[in-house]
PDB file of N, CA and C in Angstrom:
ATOM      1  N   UNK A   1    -117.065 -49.936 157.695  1.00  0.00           N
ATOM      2  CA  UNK A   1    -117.731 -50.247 156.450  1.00  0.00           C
ATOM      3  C   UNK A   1    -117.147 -51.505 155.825  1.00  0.00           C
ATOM      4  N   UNK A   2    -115.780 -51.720 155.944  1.00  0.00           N
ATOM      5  CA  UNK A   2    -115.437 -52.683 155.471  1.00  0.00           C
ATOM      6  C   UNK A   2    -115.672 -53.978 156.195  1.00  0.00           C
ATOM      7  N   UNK A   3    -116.641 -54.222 157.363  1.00  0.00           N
ATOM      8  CA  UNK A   3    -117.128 -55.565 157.616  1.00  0.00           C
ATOM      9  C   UNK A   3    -118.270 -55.328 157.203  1.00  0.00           C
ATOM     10  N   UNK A   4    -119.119 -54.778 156.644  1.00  0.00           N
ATOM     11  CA  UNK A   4    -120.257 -54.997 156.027  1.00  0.00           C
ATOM     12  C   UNK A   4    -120.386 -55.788 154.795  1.00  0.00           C
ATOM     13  N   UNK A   5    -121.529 -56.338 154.173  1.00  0.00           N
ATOM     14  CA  UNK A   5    -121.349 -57.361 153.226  1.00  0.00           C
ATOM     15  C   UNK A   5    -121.325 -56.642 151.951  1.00  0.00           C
ATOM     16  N   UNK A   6    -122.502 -55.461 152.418  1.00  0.00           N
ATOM     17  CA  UNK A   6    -122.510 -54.711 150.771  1.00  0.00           C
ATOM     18  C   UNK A   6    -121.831 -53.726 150.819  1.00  0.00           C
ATOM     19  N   UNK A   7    -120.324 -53.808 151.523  1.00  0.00           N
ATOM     20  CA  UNK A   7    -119.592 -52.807 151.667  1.00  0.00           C
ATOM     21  C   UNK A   7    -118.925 -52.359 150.029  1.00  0.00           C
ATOM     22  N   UNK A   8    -118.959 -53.345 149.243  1.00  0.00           N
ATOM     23  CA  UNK A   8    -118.448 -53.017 147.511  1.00  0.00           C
ATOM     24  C   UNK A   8    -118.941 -52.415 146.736  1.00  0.00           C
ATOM     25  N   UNK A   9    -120.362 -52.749 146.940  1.00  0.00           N
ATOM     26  CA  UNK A   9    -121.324 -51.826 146.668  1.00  0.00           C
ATOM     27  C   UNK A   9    -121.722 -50.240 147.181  1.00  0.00           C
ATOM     28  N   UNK A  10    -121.554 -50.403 148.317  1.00  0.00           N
ATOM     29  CA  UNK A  10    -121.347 -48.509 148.740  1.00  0.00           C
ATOM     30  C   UNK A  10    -120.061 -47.659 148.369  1.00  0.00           C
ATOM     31  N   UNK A  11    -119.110 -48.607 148.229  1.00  0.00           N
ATOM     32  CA  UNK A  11    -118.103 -47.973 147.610  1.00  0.00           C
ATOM     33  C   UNK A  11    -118.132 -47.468 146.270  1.00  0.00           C
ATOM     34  N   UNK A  12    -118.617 -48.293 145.381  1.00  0.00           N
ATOM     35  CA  UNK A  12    -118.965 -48.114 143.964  1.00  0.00           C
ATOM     36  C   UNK A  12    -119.818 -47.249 143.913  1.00  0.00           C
ATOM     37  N   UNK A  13    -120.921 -47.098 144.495  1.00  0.00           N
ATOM     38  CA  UNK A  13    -121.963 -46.314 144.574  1.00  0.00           C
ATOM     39  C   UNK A  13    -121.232 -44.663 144.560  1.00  0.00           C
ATOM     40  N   UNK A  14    -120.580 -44.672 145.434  1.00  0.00           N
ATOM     41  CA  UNK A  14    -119.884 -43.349 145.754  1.00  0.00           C
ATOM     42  C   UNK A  14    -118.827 -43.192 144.822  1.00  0.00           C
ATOM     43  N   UNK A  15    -118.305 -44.122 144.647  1.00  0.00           N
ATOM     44  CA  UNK A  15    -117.089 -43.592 143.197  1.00  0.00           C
ATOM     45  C   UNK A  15    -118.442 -43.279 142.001  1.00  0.00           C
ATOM     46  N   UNK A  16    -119.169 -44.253 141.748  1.00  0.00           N
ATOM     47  CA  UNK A  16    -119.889 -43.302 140.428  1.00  0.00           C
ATOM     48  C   UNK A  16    -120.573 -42.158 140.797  1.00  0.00           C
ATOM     49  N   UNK A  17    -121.388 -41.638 141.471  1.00  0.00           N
ATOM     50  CA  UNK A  17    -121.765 -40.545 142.021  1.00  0.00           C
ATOM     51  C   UNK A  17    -120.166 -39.269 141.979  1.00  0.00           C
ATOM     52  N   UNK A  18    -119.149 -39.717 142.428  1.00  0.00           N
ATOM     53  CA  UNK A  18    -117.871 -38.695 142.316  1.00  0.00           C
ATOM     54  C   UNK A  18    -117.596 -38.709 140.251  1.00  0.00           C
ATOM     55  N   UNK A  19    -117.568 -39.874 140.120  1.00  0.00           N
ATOM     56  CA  UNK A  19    -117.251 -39.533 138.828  1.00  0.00           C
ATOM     57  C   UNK A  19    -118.440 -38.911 137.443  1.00  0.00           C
ATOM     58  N   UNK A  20    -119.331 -39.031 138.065  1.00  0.00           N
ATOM     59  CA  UNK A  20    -120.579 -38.879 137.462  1.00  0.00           C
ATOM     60  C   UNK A  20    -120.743 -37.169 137.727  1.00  0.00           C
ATOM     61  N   UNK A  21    -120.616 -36.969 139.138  1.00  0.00           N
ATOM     62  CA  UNK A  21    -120.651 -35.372 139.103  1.00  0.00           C
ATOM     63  C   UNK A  21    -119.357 -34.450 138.289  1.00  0.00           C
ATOM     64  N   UNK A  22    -118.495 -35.115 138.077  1.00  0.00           N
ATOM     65  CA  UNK A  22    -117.006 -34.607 137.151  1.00  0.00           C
ATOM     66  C   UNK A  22    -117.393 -34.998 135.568  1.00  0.00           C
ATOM     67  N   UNK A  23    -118.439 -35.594 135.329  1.00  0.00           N
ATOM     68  CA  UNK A  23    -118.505 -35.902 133.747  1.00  0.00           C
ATOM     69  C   UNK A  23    -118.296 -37.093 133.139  1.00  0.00           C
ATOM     70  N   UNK A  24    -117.843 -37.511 134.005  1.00  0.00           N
ATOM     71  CA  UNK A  24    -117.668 -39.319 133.301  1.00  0.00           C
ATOM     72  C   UNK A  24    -118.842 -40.151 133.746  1.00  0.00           C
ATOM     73  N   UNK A  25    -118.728 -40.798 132.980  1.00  0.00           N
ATOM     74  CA  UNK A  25    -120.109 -41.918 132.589  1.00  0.00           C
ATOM     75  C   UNK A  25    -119.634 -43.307 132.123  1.00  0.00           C
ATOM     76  N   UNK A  26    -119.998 -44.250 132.463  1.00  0.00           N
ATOM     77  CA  UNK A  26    -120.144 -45.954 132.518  1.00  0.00           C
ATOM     78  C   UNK A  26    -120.195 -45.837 130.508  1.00  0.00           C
ATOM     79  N   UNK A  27    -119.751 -46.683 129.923  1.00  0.00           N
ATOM     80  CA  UNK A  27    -120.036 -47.132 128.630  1.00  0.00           C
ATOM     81  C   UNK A  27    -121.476 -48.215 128.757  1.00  0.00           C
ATOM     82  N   UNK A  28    -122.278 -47.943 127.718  1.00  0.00           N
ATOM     83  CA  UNK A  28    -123.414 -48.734 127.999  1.00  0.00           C
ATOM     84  C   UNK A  28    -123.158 -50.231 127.735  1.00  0.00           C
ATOM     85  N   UNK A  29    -122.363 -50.486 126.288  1.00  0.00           N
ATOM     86  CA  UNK A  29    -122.045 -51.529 125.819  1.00  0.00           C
ATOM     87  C   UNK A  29    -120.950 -52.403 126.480  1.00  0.00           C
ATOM     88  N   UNK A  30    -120.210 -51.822 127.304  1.00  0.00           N
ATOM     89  CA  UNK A  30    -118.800 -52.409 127.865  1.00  0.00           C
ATOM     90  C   UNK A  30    -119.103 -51.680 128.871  1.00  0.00           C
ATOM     91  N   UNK A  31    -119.053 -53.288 130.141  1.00  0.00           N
ATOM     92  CA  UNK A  31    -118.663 -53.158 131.600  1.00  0.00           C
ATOM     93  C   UNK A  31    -117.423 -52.965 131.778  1.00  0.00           C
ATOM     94  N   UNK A  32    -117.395 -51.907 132.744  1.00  0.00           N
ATOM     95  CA  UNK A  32    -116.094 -51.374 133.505  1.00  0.00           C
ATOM     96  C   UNK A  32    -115.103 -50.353 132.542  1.00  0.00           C
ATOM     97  N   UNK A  33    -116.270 -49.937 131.568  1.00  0.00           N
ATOM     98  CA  UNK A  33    -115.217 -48.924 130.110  1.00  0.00           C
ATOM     99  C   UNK A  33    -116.052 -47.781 130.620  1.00  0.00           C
ATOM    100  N   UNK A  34    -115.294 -46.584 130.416  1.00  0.00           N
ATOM    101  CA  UNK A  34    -116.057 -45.155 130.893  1.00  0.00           C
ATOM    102  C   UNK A  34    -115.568 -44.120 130.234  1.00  0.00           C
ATOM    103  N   UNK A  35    -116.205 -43.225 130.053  1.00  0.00           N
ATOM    104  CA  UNK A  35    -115.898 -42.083 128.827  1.00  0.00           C
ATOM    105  C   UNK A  35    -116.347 -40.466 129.840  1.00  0.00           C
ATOM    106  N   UNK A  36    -115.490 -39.874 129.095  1.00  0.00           N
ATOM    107  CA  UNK A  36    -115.839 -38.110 129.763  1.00  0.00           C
ATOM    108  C   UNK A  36    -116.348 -37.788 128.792  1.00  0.00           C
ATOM    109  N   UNK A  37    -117.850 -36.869 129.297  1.00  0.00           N
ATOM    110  CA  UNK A  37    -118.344 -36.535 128.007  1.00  0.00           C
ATOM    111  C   UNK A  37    -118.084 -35.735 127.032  1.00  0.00           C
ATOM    112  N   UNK A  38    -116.773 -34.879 127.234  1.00  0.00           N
ATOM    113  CA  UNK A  38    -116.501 -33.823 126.083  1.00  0.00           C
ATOM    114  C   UNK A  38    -115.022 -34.366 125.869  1.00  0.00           C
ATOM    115  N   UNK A  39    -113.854 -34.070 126.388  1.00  0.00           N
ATOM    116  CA  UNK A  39    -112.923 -34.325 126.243  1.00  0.00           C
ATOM    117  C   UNK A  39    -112.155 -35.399 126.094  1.00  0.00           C
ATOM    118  N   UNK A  40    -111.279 -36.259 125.221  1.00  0.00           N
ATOM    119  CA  UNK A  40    -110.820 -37.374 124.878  1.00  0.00           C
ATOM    120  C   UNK A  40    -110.377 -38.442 125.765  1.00  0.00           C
ATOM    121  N   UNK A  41    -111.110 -38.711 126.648  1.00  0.00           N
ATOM    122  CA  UNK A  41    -110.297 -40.062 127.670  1.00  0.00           C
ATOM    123  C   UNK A  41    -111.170 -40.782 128.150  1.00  0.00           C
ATOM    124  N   UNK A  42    -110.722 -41.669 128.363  1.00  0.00           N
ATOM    125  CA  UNK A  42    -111.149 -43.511 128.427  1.00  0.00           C
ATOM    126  C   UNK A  42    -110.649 -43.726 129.222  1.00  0.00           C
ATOM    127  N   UNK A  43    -111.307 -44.590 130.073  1.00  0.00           N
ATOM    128  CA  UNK A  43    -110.370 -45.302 130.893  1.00  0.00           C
ATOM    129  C   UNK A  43    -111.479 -46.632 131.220  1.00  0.00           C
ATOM    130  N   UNK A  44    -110.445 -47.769 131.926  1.00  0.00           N
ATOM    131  CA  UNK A  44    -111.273 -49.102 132.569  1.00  0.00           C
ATOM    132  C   UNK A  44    -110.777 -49.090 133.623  1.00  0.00           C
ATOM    133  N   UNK A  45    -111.864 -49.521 134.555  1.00  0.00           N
ATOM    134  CA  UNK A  45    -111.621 -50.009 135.781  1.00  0.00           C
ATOM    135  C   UNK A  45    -112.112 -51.282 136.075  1.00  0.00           C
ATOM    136  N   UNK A  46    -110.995 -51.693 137.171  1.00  0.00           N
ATOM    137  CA  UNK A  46    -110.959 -53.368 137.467  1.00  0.00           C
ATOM    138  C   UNK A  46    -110.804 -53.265 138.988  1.00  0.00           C
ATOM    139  N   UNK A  47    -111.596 -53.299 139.765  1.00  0.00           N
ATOM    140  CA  UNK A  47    -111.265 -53.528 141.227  1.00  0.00           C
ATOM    141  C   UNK A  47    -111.229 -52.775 141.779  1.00  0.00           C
ATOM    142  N   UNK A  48    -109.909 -51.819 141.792  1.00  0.00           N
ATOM    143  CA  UNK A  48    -109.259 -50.609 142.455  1.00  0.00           C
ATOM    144  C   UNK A  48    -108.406 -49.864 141.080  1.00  0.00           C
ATOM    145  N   UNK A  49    -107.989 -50.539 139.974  1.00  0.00           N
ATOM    146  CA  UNK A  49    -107.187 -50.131 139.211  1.00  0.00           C
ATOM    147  C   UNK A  49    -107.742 -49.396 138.481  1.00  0.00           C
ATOM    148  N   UNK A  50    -106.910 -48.352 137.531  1.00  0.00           N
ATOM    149  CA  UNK A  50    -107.670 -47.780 136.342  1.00  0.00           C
ATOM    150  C   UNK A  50    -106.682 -47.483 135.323  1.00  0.00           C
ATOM    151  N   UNK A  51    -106.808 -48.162 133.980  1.00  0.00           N
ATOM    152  CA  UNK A  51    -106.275 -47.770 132.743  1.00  0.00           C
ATOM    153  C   UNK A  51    -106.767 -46.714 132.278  1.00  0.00           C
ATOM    154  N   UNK A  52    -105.855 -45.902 131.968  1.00  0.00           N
ATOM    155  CA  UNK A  52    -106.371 -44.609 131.297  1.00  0.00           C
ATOM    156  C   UNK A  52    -106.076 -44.357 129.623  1.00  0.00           C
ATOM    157  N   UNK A  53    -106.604 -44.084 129.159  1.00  0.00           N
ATOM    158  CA  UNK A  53    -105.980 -43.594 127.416  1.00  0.00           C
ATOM    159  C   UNK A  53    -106.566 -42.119 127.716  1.00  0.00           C
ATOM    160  N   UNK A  54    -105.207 -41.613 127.097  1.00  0.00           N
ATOM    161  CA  UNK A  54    -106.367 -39.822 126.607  1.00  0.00           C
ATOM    162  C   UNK A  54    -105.421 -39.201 126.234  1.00  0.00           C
ATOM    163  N   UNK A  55    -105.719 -37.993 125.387  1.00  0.00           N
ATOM    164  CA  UNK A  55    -105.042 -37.223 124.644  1.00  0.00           C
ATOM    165  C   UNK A  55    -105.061 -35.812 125.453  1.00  0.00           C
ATOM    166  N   UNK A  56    -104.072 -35.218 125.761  1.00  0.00           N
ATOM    167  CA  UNK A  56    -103.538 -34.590 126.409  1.00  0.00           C
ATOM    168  C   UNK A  56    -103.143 -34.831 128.134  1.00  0.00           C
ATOM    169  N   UNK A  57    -102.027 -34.528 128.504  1.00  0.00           N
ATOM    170  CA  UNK A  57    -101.820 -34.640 130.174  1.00  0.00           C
ATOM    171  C   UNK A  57    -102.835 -33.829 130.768  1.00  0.00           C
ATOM    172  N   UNK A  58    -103.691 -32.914 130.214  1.00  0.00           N
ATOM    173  CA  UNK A  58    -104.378 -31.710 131.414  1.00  0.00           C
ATOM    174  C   UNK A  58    -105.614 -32.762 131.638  1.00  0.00           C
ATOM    175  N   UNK A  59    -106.597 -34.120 130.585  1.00  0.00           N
ATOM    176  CA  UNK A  59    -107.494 -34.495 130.592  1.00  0.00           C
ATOM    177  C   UNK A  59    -107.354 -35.902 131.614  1.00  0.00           C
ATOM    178  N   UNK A  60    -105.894 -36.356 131.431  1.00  0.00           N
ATOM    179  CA  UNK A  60    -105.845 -37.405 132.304  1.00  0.00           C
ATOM    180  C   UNK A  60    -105.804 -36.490 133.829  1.00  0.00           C
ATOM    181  N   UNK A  61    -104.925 -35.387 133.896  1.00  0.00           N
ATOM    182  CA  UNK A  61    -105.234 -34.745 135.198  1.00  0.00           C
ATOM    183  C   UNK A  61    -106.199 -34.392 135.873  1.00  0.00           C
ATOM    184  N   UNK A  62    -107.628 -33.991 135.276  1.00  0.00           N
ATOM    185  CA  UNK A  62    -108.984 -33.977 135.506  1.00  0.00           C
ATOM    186  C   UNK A  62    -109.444 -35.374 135.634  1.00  0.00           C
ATOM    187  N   UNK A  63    -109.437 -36.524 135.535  1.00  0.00           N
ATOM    188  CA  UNK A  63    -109.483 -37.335 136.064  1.00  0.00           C
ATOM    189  C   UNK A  63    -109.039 -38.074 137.793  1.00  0.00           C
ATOM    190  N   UNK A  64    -107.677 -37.111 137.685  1.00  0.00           N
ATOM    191  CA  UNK A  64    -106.998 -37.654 138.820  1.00  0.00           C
ATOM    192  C   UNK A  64    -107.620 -36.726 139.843  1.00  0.00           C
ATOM    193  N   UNK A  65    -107.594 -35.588 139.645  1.00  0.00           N
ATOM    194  CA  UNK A  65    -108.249 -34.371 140.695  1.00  0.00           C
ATOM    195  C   UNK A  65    -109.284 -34.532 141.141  1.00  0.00           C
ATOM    196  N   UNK A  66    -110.813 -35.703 140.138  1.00  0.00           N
ATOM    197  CA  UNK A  66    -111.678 -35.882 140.476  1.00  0.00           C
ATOM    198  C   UNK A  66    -111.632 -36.813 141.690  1.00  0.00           C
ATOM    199  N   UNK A  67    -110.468 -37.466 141.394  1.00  0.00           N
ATOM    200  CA  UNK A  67    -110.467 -39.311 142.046  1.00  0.00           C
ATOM    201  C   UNK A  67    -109.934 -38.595 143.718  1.00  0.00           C
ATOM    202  N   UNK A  68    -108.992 -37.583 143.706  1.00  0.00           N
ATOM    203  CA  UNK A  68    -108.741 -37.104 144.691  1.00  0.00           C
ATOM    204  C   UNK A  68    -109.840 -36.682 145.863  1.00  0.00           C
ATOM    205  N   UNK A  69    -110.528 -36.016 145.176  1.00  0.00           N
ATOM    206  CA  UNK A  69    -111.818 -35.732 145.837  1.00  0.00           C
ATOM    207  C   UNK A  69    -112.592 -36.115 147.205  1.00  0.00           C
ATOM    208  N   UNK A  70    -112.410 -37.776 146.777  1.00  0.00           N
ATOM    209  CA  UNK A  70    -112.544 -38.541 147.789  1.00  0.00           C
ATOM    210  C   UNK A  70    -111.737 -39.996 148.731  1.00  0.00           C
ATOM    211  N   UNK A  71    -110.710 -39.516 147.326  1.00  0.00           N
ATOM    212  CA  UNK A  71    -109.483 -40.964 147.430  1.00  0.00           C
ATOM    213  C   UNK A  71    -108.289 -40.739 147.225  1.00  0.00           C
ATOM    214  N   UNK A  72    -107.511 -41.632 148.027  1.00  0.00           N
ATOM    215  CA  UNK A  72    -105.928 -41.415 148.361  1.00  0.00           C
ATOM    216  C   UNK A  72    -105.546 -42.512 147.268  1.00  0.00           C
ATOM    217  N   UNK A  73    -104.500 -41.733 146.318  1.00  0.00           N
ATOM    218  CA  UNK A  73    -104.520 -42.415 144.991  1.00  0.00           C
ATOM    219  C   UNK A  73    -102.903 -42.378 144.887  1.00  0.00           C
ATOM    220  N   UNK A  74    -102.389 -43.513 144.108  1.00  0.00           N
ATOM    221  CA  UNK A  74    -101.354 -43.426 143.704  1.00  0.00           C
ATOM    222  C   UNK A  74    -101.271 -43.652 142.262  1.00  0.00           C
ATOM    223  N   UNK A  75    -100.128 -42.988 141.760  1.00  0.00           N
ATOM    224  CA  UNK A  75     -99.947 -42.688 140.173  1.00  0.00           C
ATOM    225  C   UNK A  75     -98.677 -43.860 139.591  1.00  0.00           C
ATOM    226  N   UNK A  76     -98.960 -44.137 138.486  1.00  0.00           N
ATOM    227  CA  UNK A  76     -97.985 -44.783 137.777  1.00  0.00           C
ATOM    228  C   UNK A  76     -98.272 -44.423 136.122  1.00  0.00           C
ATOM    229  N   UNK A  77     -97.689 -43.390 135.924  1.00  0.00           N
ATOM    230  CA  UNK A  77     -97.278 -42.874 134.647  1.00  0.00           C
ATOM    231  C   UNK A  77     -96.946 -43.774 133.709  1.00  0.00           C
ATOM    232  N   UNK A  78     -96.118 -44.757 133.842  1.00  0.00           N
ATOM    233  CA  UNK A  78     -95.190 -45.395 133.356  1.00  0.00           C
ATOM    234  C   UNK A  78     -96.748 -46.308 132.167  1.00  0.00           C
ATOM    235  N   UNK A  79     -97.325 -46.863 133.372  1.00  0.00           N
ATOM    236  CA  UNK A  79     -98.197 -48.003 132.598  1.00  0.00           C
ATOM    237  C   UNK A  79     -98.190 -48.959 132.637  1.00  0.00           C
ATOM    238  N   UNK A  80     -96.943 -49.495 133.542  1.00  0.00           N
ATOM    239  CA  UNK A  80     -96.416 -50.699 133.511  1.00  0.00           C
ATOM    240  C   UNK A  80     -96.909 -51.894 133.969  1.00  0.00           C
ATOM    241  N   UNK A  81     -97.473 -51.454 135.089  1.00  0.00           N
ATOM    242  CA  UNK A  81     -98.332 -52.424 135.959  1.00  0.00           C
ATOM    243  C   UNK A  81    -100.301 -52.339 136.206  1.00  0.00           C
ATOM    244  N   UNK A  82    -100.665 -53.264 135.249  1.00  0.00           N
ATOM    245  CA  UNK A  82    -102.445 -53.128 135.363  1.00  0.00           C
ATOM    246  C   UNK A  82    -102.710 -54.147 136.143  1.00  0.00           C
ATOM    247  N   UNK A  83    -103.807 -54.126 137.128  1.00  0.00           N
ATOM    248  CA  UNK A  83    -104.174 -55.457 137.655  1.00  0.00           C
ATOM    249  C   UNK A  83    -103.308 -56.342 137.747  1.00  0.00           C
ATOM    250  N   UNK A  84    -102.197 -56.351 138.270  1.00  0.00           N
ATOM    251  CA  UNK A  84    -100.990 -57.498 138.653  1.00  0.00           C
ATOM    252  C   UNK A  84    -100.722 -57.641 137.568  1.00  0.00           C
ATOM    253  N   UNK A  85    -101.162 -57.163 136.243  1.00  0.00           N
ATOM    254  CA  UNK A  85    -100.074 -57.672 134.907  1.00  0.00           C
ATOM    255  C   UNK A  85     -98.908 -56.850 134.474  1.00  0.00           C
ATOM    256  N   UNK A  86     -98.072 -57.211 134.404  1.00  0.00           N
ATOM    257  CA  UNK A  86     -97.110 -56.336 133.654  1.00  0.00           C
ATOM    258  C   UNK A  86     -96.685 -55.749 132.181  1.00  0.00           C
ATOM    259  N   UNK A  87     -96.877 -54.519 132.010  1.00  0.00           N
ATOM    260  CA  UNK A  87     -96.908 -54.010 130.648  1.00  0.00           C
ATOM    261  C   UNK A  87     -95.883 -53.731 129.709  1.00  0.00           C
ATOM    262  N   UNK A  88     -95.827 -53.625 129.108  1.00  0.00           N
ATOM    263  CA  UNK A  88     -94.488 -53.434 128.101  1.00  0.00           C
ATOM    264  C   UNK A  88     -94.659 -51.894 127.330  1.00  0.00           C
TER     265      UNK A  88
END
């Protein structure tokens, strides 16, 4: 898949379809901002990355369990590092 041209596109396709069946949804007004529809968390995605905000650890964990689903994910709690930037 990855020598195909619209290989970015089938990928995406399938991450929103995974995240879409777990409850999260695209922001209409802001590209790459996404909201769960009941419970408090946000997050953006850029590429491969994802910033998360949310209020409680069990809601960011329903996020991660979803992402598992279909993807080998690594965690950074910390925050430190978004898209090659470094956080404070």
């Amino acid at each position: 898949m990855y020598s195909l041209p619209q290989a970015g596109r089938l990928v995406y396709n399938n991450l929103v379809l995974n995240l879409d069946q777990n409850g999260y949804r695209p922001c209409k007004q802001t590209h790459g901002l996404w909201r769960h529809e009941s419970p408090p968390i946000t997050f953006s995605l850029v590429v491969d990355d994802f910033g998360i905000k949310y209020v409680g650890e069990e809601h960011a964990k329903h996020l991660i369990a979803a992402l598992l689903e279909d993807y080998r994910i690594t965690e950074d709690w910390t925050g430190s590092l978004y898209y090659g930037l470094q956080l404070d």
